[in-house]
PDB file of N, CA and C in Angstrom:
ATOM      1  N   UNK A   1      -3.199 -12.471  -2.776  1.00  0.00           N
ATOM      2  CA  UNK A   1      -2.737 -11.121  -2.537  1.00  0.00           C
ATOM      3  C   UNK A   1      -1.259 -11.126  -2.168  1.00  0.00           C
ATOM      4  N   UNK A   2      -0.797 -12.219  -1.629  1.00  0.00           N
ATOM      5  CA  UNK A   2       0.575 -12.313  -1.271  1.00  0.00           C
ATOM      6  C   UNK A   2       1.564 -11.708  -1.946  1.00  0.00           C
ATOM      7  N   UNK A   3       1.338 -12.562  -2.775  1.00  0.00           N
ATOM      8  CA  UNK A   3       2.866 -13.026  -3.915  1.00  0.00           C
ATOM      9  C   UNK A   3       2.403 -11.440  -5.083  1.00  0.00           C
ATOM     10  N   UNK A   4       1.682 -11.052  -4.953  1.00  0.00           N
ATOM     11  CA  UNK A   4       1.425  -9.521  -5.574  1.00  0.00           C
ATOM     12  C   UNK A   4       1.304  -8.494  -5.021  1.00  0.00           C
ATOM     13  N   UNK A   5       2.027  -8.384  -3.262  1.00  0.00           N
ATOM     14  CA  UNK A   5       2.609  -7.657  -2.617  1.00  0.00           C
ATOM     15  C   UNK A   5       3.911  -8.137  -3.097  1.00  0.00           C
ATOM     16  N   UNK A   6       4.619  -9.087  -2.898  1.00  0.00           N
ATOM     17  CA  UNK A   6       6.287  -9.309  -2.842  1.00  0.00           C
ATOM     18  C   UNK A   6       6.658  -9.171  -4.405  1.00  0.00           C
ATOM     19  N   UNK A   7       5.900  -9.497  -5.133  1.00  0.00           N
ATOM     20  CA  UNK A   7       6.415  -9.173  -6.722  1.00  0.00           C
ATOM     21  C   UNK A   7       5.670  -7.294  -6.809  1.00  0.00           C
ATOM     22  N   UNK A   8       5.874  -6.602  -5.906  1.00  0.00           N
ATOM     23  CA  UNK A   8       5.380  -5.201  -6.577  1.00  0.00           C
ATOM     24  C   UNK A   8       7.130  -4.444  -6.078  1.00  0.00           C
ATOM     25  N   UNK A   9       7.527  -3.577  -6.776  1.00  0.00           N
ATOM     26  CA  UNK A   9       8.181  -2.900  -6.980  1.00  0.00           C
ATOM     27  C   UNK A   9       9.066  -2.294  -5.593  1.00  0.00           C
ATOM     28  N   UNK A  10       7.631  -2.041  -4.305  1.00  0.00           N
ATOM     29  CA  UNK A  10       8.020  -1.821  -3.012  1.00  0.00           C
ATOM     30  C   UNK A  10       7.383  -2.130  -2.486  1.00  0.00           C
ATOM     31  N   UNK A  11       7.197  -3.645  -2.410  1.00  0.00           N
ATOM     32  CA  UNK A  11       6.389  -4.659  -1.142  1.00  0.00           C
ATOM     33  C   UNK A  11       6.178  -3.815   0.282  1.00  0.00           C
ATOM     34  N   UNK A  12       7.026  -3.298   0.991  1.00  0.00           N
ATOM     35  CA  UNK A  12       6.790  -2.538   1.902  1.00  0.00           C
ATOM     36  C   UNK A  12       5.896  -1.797   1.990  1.00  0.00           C
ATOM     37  N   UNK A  13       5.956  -0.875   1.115  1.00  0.00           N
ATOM     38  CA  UNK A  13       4.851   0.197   0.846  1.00  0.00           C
ATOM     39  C   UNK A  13       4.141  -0.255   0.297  1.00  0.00           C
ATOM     40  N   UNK A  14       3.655  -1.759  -0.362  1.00  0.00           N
ATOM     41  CA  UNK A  14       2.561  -1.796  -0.668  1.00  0.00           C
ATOM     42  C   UNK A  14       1.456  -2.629   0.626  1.00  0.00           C
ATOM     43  N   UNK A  15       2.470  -3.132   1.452  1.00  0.00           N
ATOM     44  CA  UNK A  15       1.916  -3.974   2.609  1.00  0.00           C
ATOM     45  C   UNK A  15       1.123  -2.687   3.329  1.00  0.00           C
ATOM     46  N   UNK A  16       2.012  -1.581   3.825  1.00  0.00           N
ATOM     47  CA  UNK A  16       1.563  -0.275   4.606  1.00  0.00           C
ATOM     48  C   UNK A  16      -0.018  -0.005   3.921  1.00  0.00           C
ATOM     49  N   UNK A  17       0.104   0.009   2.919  1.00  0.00           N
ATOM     50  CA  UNK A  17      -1.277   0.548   2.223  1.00  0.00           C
ATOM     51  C   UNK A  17      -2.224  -0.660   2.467  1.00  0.00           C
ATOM     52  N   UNK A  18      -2.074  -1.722   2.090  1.00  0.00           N
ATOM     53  CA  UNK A  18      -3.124  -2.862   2.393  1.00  0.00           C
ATOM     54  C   UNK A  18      -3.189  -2.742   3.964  1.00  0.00           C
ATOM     55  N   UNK A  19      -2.714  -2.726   5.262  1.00  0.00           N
ATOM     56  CA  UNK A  19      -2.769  -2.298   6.131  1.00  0.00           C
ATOM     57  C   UNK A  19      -3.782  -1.437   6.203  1.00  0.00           C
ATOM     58  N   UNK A  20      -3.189  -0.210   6.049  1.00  0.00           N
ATOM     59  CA  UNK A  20      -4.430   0.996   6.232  1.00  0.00           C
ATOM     60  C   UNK A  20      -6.034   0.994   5.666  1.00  0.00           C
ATOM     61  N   UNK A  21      -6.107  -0.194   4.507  1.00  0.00           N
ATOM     62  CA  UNK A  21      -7.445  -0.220   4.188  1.00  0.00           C
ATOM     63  C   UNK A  21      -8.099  -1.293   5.373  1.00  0.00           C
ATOM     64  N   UNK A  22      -7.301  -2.324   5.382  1.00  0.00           N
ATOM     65  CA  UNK A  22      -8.037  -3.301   6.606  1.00  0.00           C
ATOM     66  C   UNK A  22      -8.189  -3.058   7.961  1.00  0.00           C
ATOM     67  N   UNK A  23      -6.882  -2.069   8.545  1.00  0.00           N
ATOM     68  CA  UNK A  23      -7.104  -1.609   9.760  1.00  0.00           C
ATOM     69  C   UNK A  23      -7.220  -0.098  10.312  1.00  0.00           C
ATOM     70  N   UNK A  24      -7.280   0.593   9.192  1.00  0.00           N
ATOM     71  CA  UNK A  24      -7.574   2.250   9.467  1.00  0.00           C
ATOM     72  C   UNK A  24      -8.738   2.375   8.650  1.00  0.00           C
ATOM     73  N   UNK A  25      -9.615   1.613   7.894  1.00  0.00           N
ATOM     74  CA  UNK A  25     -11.308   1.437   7.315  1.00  0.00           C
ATOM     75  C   UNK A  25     -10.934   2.722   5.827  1.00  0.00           C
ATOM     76  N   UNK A  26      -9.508   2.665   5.273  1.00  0.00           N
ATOM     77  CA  UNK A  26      -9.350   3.459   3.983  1.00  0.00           C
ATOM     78  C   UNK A  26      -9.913   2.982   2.998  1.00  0.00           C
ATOM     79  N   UNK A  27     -10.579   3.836   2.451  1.00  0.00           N
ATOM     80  CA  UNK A  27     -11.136   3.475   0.460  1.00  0.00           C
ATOM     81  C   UNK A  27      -9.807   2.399   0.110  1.00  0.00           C
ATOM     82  N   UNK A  28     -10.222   2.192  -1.084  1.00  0.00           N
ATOM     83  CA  UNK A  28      -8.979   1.537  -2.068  1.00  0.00           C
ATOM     84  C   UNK A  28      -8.137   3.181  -2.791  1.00  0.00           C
ATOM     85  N   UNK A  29      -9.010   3.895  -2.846  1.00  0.00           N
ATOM     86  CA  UNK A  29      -8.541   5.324  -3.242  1.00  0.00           C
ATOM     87  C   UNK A  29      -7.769   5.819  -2.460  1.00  0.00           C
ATOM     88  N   UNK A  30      -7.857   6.029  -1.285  1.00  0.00           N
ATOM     89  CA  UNK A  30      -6.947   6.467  -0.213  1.00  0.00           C
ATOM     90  C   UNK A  30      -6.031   6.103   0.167  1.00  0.00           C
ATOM     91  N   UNK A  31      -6.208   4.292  -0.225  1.00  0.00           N
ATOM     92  CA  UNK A  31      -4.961   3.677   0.336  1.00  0.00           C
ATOM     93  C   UNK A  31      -3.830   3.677  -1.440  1.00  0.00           C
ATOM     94  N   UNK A  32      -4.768   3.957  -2.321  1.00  0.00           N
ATOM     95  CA  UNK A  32      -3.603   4.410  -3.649  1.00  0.00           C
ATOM     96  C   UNK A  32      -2.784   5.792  -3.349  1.00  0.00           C
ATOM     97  N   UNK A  33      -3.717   6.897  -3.234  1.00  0.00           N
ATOM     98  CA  UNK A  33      -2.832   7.816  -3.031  1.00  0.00           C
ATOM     99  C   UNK A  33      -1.467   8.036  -1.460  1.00  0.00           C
ATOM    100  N   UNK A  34      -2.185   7.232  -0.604  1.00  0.00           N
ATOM    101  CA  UNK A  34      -0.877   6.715   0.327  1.00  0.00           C
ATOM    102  C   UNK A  34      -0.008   5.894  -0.184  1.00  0.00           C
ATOM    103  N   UNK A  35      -0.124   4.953  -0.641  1.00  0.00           N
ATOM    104  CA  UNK A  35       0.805   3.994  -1.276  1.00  0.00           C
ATOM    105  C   UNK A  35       1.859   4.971  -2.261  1.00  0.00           C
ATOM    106  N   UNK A  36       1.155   6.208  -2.946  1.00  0.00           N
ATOM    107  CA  UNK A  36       1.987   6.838  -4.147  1.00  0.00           C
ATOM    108  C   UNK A  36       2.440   7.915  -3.050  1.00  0.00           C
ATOM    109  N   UNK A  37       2.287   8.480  -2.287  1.00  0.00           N
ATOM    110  CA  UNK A  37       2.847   8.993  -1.169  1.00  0.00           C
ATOM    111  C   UNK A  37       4.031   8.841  -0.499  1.00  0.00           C
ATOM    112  N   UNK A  38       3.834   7.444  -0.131  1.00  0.00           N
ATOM    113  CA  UNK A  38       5.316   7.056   0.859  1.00  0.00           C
ATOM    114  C   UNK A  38       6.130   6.189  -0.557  1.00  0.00           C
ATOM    115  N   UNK A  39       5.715   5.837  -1.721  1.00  0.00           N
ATOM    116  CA  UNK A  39       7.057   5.428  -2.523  1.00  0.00           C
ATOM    117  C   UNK A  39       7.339   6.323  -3.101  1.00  0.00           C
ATOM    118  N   UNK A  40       7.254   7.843  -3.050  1.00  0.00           N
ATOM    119  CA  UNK A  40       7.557   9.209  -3.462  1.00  0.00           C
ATOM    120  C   UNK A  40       8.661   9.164  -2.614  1.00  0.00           C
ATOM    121  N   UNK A  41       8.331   8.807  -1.399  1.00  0.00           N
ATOM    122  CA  UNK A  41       9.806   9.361  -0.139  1.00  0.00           C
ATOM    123  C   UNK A  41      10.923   8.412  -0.225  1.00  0.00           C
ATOM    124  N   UNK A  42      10.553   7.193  -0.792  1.00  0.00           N
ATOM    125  CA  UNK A  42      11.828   6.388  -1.467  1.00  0.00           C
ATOM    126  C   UNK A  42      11.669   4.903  -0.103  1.00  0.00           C
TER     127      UNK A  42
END
């Protein structure tokens, strides 16, 4: 899962989203539309 956080486009925002599924109990759905959420805000 690593190295396909740091090779995605905005590792940041994609870490935030893997976050929220492991420690806020989000779908994989929820944590997509967050992920497309906060790389909307740049």
């Amino acid at each position: 899962m690593g190295r396909n956080i740091f090779q995605s486009e905005t590792p940041l925002a994609m870490m935030k989203a893997v976050n929220k599924i492991v420690h806020e109990n989000y779908t994989p759905a929820e944590a997509f539309e967050y992920l497309n959420s906060i790389k909307a805000e740049g």
